[in-house]
Structure formats: C-alpha cells, structure tokens
PDB file of N, CA and C in Angstrom:
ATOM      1  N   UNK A   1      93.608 111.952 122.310  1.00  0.00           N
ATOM      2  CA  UNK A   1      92.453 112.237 123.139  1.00  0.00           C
ATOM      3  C   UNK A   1      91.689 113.455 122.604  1.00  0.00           C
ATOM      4  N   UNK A   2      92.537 114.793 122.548  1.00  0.00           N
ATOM      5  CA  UNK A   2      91.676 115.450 121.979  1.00  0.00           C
ATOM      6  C   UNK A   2      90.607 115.472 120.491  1.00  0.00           C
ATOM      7  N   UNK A   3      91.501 114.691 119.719  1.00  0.00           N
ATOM      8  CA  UNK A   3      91.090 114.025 117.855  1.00  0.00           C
ATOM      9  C   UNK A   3      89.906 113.706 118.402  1.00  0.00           C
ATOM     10  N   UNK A   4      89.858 112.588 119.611  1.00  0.00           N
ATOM     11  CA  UNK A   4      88.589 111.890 119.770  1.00  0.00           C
ATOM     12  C   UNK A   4      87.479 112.653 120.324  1.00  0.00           C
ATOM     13  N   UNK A   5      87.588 113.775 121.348  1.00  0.00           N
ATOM     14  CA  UNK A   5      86.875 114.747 121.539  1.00  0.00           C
ATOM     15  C   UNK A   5      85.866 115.670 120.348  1.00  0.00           C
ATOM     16  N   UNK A   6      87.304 115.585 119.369  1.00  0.00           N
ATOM     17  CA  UNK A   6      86.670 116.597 118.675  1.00  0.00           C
ATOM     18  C   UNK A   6      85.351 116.148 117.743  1.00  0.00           C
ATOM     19  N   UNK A   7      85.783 114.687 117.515  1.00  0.00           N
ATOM     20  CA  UNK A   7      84.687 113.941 116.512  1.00  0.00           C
ATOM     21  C   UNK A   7      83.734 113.398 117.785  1.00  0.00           C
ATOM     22  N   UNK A   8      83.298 113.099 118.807  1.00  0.00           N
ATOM     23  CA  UNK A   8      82.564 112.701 119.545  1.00  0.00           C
ATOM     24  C   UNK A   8      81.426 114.441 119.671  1.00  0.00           C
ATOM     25  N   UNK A   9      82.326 115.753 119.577  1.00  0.00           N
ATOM     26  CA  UNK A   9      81.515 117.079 119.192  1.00  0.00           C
ATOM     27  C   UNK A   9      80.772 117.359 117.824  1.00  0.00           C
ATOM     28  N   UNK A  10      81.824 116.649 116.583  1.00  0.00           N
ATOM     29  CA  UNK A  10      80.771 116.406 115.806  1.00  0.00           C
ATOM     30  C   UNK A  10      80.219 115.682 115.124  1.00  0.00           C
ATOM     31  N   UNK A  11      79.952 114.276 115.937  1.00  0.00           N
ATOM     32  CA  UNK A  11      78.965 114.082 116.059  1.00  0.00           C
ATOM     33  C   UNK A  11      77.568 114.297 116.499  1.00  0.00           C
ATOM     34  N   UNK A  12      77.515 115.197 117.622  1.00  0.00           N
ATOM     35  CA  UNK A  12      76.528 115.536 118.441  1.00  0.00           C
ATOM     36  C   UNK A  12      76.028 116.919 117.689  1.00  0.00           C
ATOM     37  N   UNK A  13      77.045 117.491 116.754  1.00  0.00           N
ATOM     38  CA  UNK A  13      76.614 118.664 116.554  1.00  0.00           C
ATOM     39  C   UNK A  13      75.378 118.160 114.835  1.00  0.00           C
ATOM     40  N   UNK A  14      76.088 116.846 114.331  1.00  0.00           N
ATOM     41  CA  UNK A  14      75.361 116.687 113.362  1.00  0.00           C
ATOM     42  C   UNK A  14      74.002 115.907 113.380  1.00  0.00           C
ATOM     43  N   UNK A  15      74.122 115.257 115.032  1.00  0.00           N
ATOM     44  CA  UNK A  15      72.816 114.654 115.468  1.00  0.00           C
ATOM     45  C   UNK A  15      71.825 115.987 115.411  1.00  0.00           C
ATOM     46  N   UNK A  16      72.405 117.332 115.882  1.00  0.00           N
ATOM     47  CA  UNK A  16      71.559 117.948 116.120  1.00  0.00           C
ATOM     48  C   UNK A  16      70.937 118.284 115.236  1.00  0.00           C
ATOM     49  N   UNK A  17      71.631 118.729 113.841  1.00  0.00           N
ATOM     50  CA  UNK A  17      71.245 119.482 112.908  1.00  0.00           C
ATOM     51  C   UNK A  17      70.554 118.522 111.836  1.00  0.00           C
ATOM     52  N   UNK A  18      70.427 117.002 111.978  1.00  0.00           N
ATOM     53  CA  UNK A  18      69.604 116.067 111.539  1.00  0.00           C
ATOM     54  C   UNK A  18      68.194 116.524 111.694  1.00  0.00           C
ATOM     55  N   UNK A  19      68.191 116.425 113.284  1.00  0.00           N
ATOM     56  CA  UNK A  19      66.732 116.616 113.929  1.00  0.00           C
ATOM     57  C   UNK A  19      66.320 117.350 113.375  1.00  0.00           C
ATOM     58  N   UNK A  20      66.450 118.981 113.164  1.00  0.00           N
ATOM     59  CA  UNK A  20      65.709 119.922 113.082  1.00  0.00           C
ATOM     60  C   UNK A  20      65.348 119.946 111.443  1.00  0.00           C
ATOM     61  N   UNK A  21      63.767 120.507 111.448  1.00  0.00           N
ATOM     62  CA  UNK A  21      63.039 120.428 110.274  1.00  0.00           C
ATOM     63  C   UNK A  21      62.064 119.629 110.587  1.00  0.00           C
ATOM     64  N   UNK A  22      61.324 119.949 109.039  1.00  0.00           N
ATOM     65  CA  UNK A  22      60.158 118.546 108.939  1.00  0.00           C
ATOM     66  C   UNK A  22      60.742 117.243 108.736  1.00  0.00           C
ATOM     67  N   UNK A  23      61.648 116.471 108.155  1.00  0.00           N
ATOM     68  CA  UNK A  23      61.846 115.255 108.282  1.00  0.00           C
ATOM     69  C   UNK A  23      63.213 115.226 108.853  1.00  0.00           C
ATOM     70  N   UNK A  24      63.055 114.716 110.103  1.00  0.00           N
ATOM     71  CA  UNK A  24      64.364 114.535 110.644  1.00  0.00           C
ATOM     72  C   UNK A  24      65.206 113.082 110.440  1.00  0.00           C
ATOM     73  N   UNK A  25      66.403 113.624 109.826  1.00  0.00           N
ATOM     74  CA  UNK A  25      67.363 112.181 109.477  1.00  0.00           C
ATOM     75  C   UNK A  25      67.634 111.485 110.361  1.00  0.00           C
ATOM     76  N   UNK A  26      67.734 109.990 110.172  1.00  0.00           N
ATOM     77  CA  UNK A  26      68.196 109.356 111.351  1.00  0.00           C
ATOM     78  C   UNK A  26      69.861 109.309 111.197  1.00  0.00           C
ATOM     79  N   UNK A  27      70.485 109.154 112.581  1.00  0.00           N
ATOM     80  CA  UNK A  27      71.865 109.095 113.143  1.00  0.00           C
ATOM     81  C   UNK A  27      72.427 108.455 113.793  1.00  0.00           C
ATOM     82  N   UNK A  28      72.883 107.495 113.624  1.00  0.00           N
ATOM     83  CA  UNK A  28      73.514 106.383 114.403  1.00  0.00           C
ATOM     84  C   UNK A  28      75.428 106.757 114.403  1.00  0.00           C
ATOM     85  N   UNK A  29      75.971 107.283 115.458  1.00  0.00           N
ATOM     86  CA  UNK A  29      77.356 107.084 115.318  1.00  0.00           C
ATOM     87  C   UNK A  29      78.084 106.187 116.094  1.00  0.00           C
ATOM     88  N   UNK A  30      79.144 105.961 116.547  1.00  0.00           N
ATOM     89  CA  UNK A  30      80.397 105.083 117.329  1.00  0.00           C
ATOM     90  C   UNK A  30      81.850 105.735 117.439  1.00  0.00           C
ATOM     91  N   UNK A  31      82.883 105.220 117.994  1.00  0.00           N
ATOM     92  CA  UNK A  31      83.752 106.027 118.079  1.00  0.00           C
ATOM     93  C   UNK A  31      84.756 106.318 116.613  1.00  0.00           C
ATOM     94  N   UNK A  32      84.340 105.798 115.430  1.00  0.00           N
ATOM     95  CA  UNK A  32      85.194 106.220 114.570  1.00  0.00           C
ATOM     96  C   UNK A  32      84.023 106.078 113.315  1.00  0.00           C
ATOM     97  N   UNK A  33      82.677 106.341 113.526  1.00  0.00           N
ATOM     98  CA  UNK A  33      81.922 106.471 112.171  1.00  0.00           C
ATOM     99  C   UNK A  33      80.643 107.060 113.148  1.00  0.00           C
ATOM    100  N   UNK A  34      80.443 108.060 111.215  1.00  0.00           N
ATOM    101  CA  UNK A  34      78.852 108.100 111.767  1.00  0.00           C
ATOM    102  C   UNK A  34      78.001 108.271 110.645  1.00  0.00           C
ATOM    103  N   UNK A  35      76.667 107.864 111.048  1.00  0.00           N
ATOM    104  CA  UNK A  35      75.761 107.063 109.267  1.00  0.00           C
ATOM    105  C   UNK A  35      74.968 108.006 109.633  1.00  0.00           C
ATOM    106  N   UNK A  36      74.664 108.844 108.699  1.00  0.00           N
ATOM    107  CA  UNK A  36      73.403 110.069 108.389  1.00  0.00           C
ATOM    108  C   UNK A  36      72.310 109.283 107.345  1.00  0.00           C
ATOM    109  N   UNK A  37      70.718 108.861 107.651  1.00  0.00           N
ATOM    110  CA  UNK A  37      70.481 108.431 106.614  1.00  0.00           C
ATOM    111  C   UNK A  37      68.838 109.616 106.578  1.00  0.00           C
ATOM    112  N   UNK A  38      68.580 109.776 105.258  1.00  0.00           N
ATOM    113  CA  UNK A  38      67.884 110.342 105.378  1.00  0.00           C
ATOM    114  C   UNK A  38      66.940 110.201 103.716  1.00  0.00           C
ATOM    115  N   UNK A  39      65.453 109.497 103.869  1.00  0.00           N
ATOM    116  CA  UNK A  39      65.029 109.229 102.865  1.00  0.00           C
ATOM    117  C   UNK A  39      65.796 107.893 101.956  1.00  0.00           C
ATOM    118  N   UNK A  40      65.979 107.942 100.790  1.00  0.00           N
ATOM    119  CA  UNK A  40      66.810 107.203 100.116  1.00  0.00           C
ATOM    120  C   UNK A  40      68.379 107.166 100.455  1.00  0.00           C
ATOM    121  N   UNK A  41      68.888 108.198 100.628  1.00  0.00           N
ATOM    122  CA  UNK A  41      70.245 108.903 101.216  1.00  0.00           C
ATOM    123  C   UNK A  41      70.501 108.439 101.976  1.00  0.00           C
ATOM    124  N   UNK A  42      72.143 107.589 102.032  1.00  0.00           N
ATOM    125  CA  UNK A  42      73.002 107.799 103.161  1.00  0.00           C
ATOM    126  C   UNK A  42      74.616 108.165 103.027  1.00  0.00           C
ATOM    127  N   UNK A  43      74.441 108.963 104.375  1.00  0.00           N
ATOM    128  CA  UNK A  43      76.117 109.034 104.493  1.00  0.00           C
ATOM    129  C   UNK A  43      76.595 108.653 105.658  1.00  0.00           C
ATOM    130  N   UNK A  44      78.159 107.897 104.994  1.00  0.00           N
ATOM    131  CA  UNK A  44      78.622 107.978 106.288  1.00  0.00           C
ATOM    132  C   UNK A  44      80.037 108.254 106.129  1.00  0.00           C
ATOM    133  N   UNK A  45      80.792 108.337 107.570  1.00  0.00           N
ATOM    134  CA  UNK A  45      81.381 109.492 107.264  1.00  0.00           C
ATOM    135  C   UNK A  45      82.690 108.364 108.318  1.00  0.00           C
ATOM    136  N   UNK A  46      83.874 107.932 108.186  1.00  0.00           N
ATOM    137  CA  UNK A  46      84.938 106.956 109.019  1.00  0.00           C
ATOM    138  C   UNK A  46      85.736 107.875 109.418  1.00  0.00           C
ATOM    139  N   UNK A  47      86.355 107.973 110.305  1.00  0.00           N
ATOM    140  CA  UNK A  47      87.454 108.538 110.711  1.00  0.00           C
ATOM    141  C   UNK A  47      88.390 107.427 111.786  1.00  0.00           C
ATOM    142  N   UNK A  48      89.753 108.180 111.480  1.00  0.00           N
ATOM    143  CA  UNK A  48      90.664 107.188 112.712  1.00  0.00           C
ATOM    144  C   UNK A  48      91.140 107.906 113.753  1.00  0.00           C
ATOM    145  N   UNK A  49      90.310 107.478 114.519  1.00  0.00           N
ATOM    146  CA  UNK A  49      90.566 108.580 116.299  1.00  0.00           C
ATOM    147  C   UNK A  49      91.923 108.929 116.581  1.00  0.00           C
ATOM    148  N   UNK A  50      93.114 108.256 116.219  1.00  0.00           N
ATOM    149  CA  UNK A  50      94.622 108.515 116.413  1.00  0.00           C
ATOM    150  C   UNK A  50      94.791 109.766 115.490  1.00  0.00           C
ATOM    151  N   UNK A  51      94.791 109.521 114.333  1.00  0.00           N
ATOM    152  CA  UNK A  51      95.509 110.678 113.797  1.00  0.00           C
ATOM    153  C   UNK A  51      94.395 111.805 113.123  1.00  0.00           C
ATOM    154  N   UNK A  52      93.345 111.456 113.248  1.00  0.00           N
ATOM    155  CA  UNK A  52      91.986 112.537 112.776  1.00  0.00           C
ATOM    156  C   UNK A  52      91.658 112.586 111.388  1.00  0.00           C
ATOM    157  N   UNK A  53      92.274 111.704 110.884  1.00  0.00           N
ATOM    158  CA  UNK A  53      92.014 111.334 108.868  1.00  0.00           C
ATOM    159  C   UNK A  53      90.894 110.507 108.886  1.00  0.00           C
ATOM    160  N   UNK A  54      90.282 111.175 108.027  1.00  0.00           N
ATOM    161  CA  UNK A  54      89.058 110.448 107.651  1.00  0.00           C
ATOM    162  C   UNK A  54      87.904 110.276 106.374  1.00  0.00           C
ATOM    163  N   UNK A  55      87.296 109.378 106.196  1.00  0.00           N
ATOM    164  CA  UNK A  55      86.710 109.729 104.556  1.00  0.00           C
ATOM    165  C   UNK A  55      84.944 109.891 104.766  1.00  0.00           C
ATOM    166  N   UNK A  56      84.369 110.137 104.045  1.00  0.00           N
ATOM    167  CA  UNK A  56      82.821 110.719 103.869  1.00  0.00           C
ATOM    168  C   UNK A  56      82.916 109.796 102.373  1.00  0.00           C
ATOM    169  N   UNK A  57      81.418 109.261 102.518  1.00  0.00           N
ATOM    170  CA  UNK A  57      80.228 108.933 101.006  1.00  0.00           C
ATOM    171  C   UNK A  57      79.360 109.181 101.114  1.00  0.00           C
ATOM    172  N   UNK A  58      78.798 109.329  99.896  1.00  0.00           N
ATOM    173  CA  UNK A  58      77.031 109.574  99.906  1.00  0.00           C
ATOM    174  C   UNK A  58      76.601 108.224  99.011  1.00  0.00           C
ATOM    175  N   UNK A  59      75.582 108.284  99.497  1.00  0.00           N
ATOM    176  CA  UNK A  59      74.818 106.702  98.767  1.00  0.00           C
ATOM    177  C   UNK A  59      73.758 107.288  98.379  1.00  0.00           C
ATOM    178  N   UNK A  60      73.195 106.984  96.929  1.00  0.00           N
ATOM    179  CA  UNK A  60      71.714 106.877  96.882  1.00  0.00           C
ATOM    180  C   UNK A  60      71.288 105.666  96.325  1.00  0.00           C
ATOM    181  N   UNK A  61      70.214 104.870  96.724  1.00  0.00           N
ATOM    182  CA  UNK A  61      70.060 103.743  96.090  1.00  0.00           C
ATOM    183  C   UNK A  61      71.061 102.372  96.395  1.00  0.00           C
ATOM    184  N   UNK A  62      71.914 102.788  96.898  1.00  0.00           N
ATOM    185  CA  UNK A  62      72.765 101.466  97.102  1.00  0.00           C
ATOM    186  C   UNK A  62      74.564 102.386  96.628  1.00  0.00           C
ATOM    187  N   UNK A  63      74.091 102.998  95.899  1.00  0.00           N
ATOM    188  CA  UNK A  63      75.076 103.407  94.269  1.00  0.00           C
ATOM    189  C   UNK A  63      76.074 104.525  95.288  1.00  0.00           C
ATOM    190  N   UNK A  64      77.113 104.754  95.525  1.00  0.00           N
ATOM    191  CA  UNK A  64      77.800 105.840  95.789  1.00  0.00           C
ATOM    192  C   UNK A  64      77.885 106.953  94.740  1.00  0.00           C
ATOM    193  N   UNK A  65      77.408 108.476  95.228  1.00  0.00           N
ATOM    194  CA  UNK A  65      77.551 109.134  94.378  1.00  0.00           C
ATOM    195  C   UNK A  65      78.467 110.420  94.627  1.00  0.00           C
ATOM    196  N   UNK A  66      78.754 110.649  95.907  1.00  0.00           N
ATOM    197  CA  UNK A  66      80.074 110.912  95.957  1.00  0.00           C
ATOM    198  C   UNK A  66      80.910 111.075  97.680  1.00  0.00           C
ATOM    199  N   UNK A  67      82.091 111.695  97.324  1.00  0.00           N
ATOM    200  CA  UNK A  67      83.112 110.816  98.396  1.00  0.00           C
ATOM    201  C   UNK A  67      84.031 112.425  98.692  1.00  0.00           C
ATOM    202  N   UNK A  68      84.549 111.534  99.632  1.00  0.00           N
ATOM    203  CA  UNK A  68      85.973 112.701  99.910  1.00  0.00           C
ATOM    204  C   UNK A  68      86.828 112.357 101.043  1.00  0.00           C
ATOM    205  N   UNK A  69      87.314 113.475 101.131  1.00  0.00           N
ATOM    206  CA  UNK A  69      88.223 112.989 102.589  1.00  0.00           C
ATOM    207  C   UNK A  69      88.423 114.107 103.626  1.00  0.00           C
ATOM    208  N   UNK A  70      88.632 113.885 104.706  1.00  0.00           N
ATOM    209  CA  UNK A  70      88.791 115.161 105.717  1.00  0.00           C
ATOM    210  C   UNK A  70      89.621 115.007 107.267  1.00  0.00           C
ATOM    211  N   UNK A  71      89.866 115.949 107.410  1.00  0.00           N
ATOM    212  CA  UNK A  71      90.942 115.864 108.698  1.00  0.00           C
ATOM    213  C   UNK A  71      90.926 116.410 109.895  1.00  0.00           C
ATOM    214  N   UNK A  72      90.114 116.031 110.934  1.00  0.00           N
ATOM    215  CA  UNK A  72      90.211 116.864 112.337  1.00  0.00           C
ATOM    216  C   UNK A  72      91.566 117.536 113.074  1.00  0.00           C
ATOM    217  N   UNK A  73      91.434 118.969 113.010  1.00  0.00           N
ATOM    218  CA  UNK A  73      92.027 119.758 113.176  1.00  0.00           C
ATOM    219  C   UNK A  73      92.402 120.446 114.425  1.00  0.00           C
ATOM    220  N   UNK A  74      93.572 119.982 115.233  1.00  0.00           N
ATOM    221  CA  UNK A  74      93.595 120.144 116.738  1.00  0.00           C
ATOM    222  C   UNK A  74      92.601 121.646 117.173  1.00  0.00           C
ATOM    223  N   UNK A  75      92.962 122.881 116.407  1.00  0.00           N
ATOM    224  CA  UNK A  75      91.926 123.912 117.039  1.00  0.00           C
ATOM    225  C   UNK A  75      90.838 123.819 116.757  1.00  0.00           C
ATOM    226  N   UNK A  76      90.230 122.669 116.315  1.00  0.00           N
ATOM    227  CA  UNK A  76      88.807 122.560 116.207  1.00  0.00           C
ATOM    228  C   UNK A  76      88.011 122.850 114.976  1.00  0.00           C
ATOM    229  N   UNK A  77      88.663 122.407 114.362  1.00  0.00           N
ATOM    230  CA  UNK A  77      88.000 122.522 112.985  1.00  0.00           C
ATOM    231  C   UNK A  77      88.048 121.502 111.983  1.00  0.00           C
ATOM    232  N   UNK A  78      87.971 121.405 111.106  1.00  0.00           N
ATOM    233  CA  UNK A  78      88.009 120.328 109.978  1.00  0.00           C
ATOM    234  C   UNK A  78      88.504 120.725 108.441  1.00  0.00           C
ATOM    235  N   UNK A  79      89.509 120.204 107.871  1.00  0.00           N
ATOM    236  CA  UNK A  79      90.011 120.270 106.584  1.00  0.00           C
ATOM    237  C   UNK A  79      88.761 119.125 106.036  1.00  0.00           C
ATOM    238  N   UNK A  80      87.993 119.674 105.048  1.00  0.00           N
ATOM    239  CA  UNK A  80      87.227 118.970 104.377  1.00  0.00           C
ATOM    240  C   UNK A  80      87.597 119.076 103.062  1.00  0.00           C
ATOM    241  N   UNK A  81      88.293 118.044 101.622  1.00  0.00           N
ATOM    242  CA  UNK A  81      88.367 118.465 100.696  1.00  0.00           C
ATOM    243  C   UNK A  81      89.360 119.689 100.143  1.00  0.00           C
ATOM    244  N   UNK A  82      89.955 119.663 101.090  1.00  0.00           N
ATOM    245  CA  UNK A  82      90.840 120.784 101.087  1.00  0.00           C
ATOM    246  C   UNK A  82      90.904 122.213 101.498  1.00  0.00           C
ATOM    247  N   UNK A  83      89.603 122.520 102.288  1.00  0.00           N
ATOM    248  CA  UNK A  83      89.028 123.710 102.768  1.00  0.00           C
ATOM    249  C   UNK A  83      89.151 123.617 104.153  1.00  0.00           C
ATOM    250  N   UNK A  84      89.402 124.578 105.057  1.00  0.00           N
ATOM    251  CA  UNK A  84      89.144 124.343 106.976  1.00  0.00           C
ATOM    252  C   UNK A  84      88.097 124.943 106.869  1.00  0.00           C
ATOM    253  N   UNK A  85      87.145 124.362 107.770  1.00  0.00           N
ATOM    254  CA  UNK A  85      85.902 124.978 108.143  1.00  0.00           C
ATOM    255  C   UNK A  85      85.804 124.555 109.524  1.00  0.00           C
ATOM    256  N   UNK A  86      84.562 125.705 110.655  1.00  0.00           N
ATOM    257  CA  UNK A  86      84.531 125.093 111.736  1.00  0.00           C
ATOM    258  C   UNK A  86      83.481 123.786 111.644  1.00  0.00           C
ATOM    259  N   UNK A  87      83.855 123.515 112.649  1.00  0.00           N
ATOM    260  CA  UNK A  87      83.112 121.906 112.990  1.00  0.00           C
ATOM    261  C   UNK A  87      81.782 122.043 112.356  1.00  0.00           C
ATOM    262  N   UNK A  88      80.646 122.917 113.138  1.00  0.00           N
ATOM    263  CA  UNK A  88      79.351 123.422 113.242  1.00  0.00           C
ATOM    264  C   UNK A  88      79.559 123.706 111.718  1.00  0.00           C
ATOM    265  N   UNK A  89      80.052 124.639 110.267  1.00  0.00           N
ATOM    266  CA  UNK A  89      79.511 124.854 109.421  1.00  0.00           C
ATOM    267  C   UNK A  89      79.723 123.009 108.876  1.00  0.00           C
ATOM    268  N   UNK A  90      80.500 122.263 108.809  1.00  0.00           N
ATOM    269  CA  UNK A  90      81.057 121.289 108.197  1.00  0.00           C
ATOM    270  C   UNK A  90      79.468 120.291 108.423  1.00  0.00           C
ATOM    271  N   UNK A  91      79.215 120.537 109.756  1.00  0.00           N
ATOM    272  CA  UNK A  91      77.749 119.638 109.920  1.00  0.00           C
ATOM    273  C   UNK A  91      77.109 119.882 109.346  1.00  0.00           C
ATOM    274  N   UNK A  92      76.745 121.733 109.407  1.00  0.00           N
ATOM    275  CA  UNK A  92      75.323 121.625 108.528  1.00  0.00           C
ATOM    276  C   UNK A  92      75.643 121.620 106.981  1.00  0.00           C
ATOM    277  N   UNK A  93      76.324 121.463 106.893  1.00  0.00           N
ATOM    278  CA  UNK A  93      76.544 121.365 105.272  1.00  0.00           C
ATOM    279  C   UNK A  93      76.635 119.674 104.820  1.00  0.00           C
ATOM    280  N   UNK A  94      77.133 118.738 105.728  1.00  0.00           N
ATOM    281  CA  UNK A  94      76.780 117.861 105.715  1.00  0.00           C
ATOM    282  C   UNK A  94      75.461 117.219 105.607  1.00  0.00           C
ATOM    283  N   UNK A  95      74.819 117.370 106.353  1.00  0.00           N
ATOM    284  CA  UNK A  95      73.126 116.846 106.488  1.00  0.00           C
ATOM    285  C   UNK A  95      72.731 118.026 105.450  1.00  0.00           C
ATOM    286  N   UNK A  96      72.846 118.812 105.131  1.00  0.00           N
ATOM    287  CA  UNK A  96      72.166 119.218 104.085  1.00  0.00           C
ATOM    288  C   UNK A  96      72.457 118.826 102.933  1.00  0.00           C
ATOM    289  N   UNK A  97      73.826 118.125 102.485  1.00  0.00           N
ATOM    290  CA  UNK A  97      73.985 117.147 101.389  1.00  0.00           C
ATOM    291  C   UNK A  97      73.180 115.918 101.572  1.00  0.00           C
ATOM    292  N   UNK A  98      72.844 115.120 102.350  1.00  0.00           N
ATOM    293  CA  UNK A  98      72.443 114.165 102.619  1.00  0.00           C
ATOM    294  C   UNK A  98      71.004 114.455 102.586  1.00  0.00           C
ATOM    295  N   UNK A  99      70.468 115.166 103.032  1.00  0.00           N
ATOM    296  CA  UNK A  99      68.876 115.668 102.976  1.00  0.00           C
ATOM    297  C   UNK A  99      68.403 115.845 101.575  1.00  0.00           C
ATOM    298  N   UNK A 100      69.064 116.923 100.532  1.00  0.00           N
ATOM    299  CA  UNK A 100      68.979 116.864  99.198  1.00  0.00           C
ATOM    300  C   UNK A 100      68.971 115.561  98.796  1.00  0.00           C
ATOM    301  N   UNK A 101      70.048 114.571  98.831  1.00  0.00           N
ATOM    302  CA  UNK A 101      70.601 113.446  98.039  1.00  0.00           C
ATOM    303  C   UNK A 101      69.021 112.580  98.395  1.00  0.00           C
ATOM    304  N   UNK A 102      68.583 112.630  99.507  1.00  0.00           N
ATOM    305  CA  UNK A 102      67.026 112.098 100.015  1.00  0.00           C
ATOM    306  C   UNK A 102      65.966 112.324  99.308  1.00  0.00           C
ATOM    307  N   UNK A 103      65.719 113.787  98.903  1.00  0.00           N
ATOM    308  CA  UNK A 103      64.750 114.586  98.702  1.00  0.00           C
ATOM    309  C   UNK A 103      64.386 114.399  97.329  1.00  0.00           C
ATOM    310  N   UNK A 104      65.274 113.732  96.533  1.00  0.00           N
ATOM    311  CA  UNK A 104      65.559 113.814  94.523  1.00  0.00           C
ATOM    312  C   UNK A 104      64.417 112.703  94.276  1.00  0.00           C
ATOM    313  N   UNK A 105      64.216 112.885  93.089  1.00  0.00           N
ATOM    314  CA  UNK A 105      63.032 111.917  92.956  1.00  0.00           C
ATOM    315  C   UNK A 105      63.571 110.358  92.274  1.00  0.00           C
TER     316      UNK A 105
END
C-alpha cells in the first residue's frame, strides 16, 4: 500500500513539473506506468506496485535511446540507477530529460 502511494505521489509530482513552462508535456499515468511525451520524446516509466521495482525509457523517433531501472523507497524516495534521490528531485530531472530529448533537432 504504501509502494503504491508513493508512485501515485510521483506521479502527480511529475504531472506537475510537465506543466510548467512554455511547452507543457503531455502525461498520461495508471497504477503501474506513466508516459511523459513531449515534442518528438517519450518516456515512460513501469513500475510493480508490490515490490516498487521498476524500469524508465526514453524514445525519440520510435528508436529507444536510453533506459534504466529504479526502486521506490519505503521513506520516500527513489533509488534511480543506483543513486537515492527524493521523489520531487527524481521528477524534475525526469521531464527535463524528456523535454531536451523533445527539443533536439
């Protein structure tokens, strides 16, 4: 229950940080994914609500250009890649990969 809490927070935290700016990404999530697309760019990001493991891609063009994996962290945070970060930096660093990966010509 809480795993699922924590990704239902960020999600909402990465809806938010989509919005803001001049081109705001669109965000569609569910209870175990959520698709950031923005310009050419998308990511999306699976997780499994039981145990909080989960993987991230980036797409441009169709083409995956890169990947990883990450782990919701009962005090609220996230192992991304091998790093803990809180929820909130993990978002905006997210959509700001995804915004770049958009932005390339």
């Amino acid at each position: 229950m809480l795993l699922t809490e924590l990704w239902l927070s960020f999600a909402s935290m990465i809806r938010s940080y989509a919005a803001v700016g001049d081109a705001a990404a669109q965000v569609a999530s569910t209870q175990d994914s959520i698709v950031v697309i923005s310009g050419e760019a998308r990511l999306a990001l699976h997780v499994d609500p039981r145990s909080g493991a989960g993987t991230w891609q980036l797409q441009r063009g169709g083409a995956a250009t890169a990947q990883g994996a990450f782990a919701l962290l009962p005090e609220g945070r996230i192992e991304l890649d091998g790093s803990a970060l809180d929820l909130d930096h993990a978002a905006i660093d997210f959509v700001a990969l995804v915004r770049q990966a958009g932005n390339e010509p």
